[in-house]
Protein backbone atom coordinates (compact mmCIF):
# COMPACT_ATOMS: atom_id res chain seq x y z
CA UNK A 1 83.37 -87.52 57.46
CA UNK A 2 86.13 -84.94 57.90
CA UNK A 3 87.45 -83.67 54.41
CA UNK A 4 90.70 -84.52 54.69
CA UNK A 5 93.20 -80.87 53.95
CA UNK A 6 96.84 -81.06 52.96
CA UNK A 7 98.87 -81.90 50.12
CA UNK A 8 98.03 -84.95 48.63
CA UNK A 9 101.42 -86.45 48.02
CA UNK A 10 100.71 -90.05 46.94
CA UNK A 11 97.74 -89.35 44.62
CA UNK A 12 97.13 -93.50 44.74
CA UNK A 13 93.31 -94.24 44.68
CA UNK A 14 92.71 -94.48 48.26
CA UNK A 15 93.09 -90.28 48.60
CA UNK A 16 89.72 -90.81 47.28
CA UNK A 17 87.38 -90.82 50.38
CA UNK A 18 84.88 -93.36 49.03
CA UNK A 19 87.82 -95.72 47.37
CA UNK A 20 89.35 -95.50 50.72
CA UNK A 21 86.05 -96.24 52.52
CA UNK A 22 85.55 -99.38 50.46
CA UNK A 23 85.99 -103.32 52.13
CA UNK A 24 89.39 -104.43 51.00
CA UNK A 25 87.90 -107.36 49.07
CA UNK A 26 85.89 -104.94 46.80
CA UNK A 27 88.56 -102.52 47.00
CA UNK A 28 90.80 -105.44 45.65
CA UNK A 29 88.26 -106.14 42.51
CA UNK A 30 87.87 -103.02 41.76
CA UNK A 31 91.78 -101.86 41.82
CA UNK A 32 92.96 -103.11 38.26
CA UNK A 33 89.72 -101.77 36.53
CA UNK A 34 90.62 -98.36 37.86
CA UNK A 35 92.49 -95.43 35.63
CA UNK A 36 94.10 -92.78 36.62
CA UNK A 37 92.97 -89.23 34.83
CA UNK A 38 93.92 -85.95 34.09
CA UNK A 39 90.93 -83.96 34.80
CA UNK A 40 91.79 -80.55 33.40
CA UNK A 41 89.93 -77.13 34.12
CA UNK A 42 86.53 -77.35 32.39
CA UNK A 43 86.79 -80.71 31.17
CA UNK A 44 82.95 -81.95 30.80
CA UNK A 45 83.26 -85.30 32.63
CA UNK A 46 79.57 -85.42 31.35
CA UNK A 47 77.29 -83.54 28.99
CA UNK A 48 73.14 -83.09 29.93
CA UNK A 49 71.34 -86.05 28.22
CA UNK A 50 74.35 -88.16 27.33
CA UNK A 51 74.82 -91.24 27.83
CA UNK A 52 77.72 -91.91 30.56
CA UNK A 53 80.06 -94.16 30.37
CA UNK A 54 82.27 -93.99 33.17
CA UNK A 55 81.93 -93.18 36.84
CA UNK A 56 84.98 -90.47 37.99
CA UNK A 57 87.05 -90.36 41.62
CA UNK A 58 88.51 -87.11 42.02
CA UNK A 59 91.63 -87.25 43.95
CA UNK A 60 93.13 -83.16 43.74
CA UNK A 61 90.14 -81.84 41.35
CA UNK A 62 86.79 -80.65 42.12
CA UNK A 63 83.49 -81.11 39.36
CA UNK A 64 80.76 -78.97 39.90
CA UNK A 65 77.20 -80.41 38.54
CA UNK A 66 75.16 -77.88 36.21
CA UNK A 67 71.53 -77.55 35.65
CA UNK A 68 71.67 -75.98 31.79
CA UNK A 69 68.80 -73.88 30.91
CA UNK A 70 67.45 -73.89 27.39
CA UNK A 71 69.17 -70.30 26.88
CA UNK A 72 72.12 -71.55 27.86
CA UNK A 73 72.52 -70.14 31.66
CA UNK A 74 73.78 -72.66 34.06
CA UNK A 75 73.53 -73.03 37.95
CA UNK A 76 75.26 -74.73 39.92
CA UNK A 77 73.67 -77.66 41.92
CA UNK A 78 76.61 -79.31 43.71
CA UNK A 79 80.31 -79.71 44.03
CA UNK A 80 82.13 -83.01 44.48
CA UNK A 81 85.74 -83.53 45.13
CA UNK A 82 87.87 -86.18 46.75
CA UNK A 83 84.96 -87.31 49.13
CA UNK A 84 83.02 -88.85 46.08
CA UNK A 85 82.28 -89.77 42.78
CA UNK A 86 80.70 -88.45 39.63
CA UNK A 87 78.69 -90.04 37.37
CA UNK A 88 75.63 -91.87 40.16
CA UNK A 89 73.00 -92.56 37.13
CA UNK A 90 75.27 -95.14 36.20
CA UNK A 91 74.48 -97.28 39.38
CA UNK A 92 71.05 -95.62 40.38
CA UNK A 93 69.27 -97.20 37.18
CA UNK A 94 69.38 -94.24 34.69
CA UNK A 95 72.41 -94.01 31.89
CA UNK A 96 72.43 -89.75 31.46
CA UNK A 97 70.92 -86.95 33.91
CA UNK A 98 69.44 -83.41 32.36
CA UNK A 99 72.23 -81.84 34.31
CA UNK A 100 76.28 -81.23 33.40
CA UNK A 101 79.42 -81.79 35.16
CA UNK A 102 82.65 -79.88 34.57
CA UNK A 103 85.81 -79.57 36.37
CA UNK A 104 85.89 -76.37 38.09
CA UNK A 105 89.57 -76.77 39.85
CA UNK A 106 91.85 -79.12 37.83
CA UNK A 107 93.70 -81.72 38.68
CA UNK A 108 93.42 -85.60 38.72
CA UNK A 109 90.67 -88.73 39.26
CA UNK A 110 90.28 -92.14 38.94
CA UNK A 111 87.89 -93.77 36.66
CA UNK A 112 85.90 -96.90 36.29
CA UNK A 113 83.06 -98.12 33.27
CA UNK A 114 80.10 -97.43 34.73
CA UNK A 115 79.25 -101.42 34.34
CA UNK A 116 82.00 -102.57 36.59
CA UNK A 117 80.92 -100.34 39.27
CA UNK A 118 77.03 -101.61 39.17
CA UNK A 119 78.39 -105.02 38.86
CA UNK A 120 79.60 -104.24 42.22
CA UNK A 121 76.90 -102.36 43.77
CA UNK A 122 74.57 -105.19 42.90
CA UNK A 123 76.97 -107.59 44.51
CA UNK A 124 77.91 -106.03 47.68
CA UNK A 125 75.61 -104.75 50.49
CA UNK A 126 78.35 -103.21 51.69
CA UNK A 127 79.65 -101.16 48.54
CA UNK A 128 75.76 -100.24 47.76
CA UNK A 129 74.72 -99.03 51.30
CA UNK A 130 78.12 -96.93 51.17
CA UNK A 131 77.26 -95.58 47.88
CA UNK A 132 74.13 -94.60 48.73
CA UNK A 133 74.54 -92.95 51.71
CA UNK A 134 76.92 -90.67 49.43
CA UNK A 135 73.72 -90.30 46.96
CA UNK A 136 71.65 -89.45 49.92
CA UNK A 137 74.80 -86.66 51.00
CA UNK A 138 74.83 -85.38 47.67
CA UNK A 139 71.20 -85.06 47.24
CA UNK A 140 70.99 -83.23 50.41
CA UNK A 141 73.75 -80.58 49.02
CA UNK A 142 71.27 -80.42 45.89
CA UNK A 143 68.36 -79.39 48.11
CA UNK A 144 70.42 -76.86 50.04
CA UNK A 145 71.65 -75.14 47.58
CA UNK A 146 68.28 -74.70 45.96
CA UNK A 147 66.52 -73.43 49.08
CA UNK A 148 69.99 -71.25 49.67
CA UNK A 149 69.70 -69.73 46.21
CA UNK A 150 66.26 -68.77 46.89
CA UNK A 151 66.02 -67.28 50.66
CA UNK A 152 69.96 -66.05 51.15
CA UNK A 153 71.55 -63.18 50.22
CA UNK A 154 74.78 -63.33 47.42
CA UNK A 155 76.98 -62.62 50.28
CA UNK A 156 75.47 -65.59 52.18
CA UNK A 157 76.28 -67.42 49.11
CA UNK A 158 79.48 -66.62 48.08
CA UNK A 159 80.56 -67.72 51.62
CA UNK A 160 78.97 -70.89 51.19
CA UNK A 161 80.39 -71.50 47.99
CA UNK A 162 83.72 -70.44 48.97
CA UNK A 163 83.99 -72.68 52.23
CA UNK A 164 82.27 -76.12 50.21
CA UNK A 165 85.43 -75.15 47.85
CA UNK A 166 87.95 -74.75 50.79
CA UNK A 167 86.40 -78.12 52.31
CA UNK A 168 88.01 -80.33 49.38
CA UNK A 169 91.08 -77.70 48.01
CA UNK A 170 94.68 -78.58 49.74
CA UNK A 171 94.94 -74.60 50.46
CA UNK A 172 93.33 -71.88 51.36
CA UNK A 173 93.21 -69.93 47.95
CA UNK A 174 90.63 -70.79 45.40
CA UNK A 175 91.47 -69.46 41.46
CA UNK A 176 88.17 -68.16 40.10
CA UNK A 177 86.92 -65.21 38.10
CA UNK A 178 83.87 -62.80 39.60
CA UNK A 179 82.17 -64.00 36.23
CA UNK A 180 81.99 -67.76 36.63
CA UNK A 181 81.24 -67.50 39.81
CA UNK A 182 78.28 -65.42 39.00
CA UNK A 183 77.70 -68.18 36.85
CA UNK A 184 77.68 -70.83 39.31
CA UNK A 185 75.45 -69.15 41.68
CA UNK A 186 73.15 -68.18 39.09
CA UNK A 187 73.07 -64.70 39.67
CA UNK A 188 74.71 -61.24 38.08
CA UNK A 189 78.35 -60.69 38.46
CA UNK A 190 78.07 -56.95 40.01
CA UNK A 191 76.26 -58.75 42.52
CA UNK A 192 79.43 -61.08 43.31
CA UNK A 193 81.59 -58.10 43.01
CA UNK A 194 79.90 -56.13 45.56
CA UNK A 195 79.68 -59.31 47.67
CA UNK A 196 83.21 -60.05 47.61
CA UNK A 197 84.22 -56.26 48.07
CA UNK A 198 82.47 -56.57 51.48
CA UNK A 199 84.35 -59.65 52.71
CA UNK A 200 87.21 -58.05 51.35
CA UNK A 201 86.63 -54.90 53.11
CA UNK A 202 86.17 -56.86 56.54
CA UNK A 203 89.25 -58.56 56.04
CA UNK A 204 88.02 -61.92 55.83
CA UNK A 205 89.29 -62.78 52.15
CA UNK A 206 91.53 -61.24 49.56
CA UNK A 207 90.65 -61.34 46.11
CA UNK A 208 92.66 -60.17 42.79
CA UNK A 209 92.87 -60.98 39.34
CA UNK A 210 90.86 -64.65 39.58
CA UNK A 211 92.34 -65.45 42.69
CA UNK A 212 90.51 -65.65 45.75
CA UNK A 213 92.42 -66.36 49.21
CA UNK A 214 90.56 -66.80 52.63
CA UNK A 215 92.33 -64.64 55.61
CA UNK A 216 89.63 -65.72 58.49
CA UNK A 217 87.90 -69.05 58.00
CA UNK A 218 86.63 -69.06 61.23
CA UNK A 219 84.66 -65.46 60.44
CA UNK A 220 83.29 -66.88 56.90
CA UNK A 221 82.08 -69.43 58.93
CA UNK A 222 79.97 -67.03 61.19
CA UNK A 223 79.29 -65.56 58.33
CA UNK A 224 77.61 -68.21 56.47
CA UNK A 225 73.99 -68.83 57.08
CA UNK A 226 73.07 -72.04 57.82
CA UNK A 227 73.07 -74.26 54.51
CA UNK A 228 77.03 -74.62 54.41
CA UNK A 229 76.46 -76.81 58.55
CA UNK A 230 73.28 -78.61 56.95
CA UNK A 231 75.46 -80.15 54.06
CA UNK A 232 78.87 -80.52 56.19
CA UNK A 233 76.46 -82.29 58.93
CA UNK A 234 75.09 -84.80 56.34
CA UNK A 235 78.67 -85.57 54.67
CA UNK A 236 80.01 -86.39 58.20
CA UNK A 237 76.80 -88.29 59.62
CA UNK A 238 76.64 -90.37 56.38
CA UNK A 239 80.37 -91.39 55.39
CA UNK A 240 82.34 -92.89 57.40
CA UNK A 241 85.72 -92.02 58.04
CA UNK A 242 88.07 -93.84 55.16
CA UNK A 243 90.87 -96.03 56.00
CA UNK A 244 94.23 -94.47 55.90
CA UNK A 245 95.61 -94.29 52.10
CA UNK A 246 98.78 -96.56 51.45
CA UNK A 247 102.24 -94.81 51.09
């Protein structure tokens, strides 16, 4: 599945990947239970050990899932955007997770009680193989990120982070502070400042004031290592491409 880039002018439910991925008869059911949702910068859509009560379909916004430490530091563990969902304990047999989910580039969703939406995945082969090839995706980001925290350096995974970002933004600019996104890669913010002086410095992004904007894609790429290709890969081998969203 290609992320699709652009401006998403219609913001209908179908500019969700997976909504637009679904068989028209489920797609059809599950229409009128679907509503639309302001999903403002960090917004929890879910806190650690809650129960959950809906699932979310970001359309413009991206939620990045947290593993919260007893002190209080967080890591990142994925990012989701318009090519899935949030909330997959609610169909996968559990009601809560021990990780968090906030919005970490605002914008809107769609979203359905979590009982409608197992309802349907127990009903449809179709909607529950589709939905768990996306589990099976995102679980494969999970794993990557872990092993890229671990053997990469920061500059490695700034560039990752940066190009999952790009992958479901509608530009090429991405509005973040040096601290949260020391944050989100779990590791100290001098180390994201030197990181990003060096990409800076080699002209492949620009970066001022919380605002981030990638000048050579194509160069962050090769400069990547290998996790950011391992998760793309899995995204595009798993989901299939969605139907074309209605005008």
């Amino acid at each position: 599945m290609t992320i699709p880039r652009g401006v998403l002018r219609s913001q209908n439910p179908r500019d969700n990947r997976l909504l637009a991925s679904l068989p028209d008869a489920e797609y059809e059911t599950l229409l009128p239970r679907l509503e639309r949702t302001p999903m403002p910068l960090g917004m929890a859509v879910y806190e650690s050990g809650s129960a959950q009560g809906f699932v979310y379909f970001p359309i413009d916004s991206i939620v990045s899932l947290l593993y919260v430490l007893e002190n209080g530091a967080s890591t990142e563990i994925a990012v989701t955007g318009n090519e899935g969902l949030v909330g997959i304990a609610l169909f996968m047999g559990g009601e809560s997770t021990p990780s968090r989910a906030v919005v970490q580039s605002a914008g809107n969703g769609y979203r359905v009680r979590g009982s409608v939406l197992r309802k349907l995945f127990e009903s449809s082969g179709e909607v529950q193989h589709l939905l768990l090839r996306f589990t099976q995706a995102l679980i494969t980001q999970m794993t990557q990120t872990a092993v890229c925290n671990r053997h990469h350096t920061v500059d490695q995974q700034l560039c990752r982070w940066l190009l999952l970002m790009l992958d479901r933004l509608s530009s090429d600019e991405v509005r973040m502070t040096q601290e949260l996104i020391a944050n989100m890669l779990g590791v100290r913010r001098e180390g994201v400042t030197e990181a990003a002086g060096r990409l800076q410095a080699d002209g492949l992004i620009e970066y001022s004031r919380g605002r981030i904007r990638v000048l050579d894609r194509r160069r962050l790429e090769a400069r990547v290592c290998e996790c950011y290709a391992v998760v793309r890969r899995e995204y595009e081998r798993l989901l299939p491409e969605a139907k074309a969203a209605a005008a």
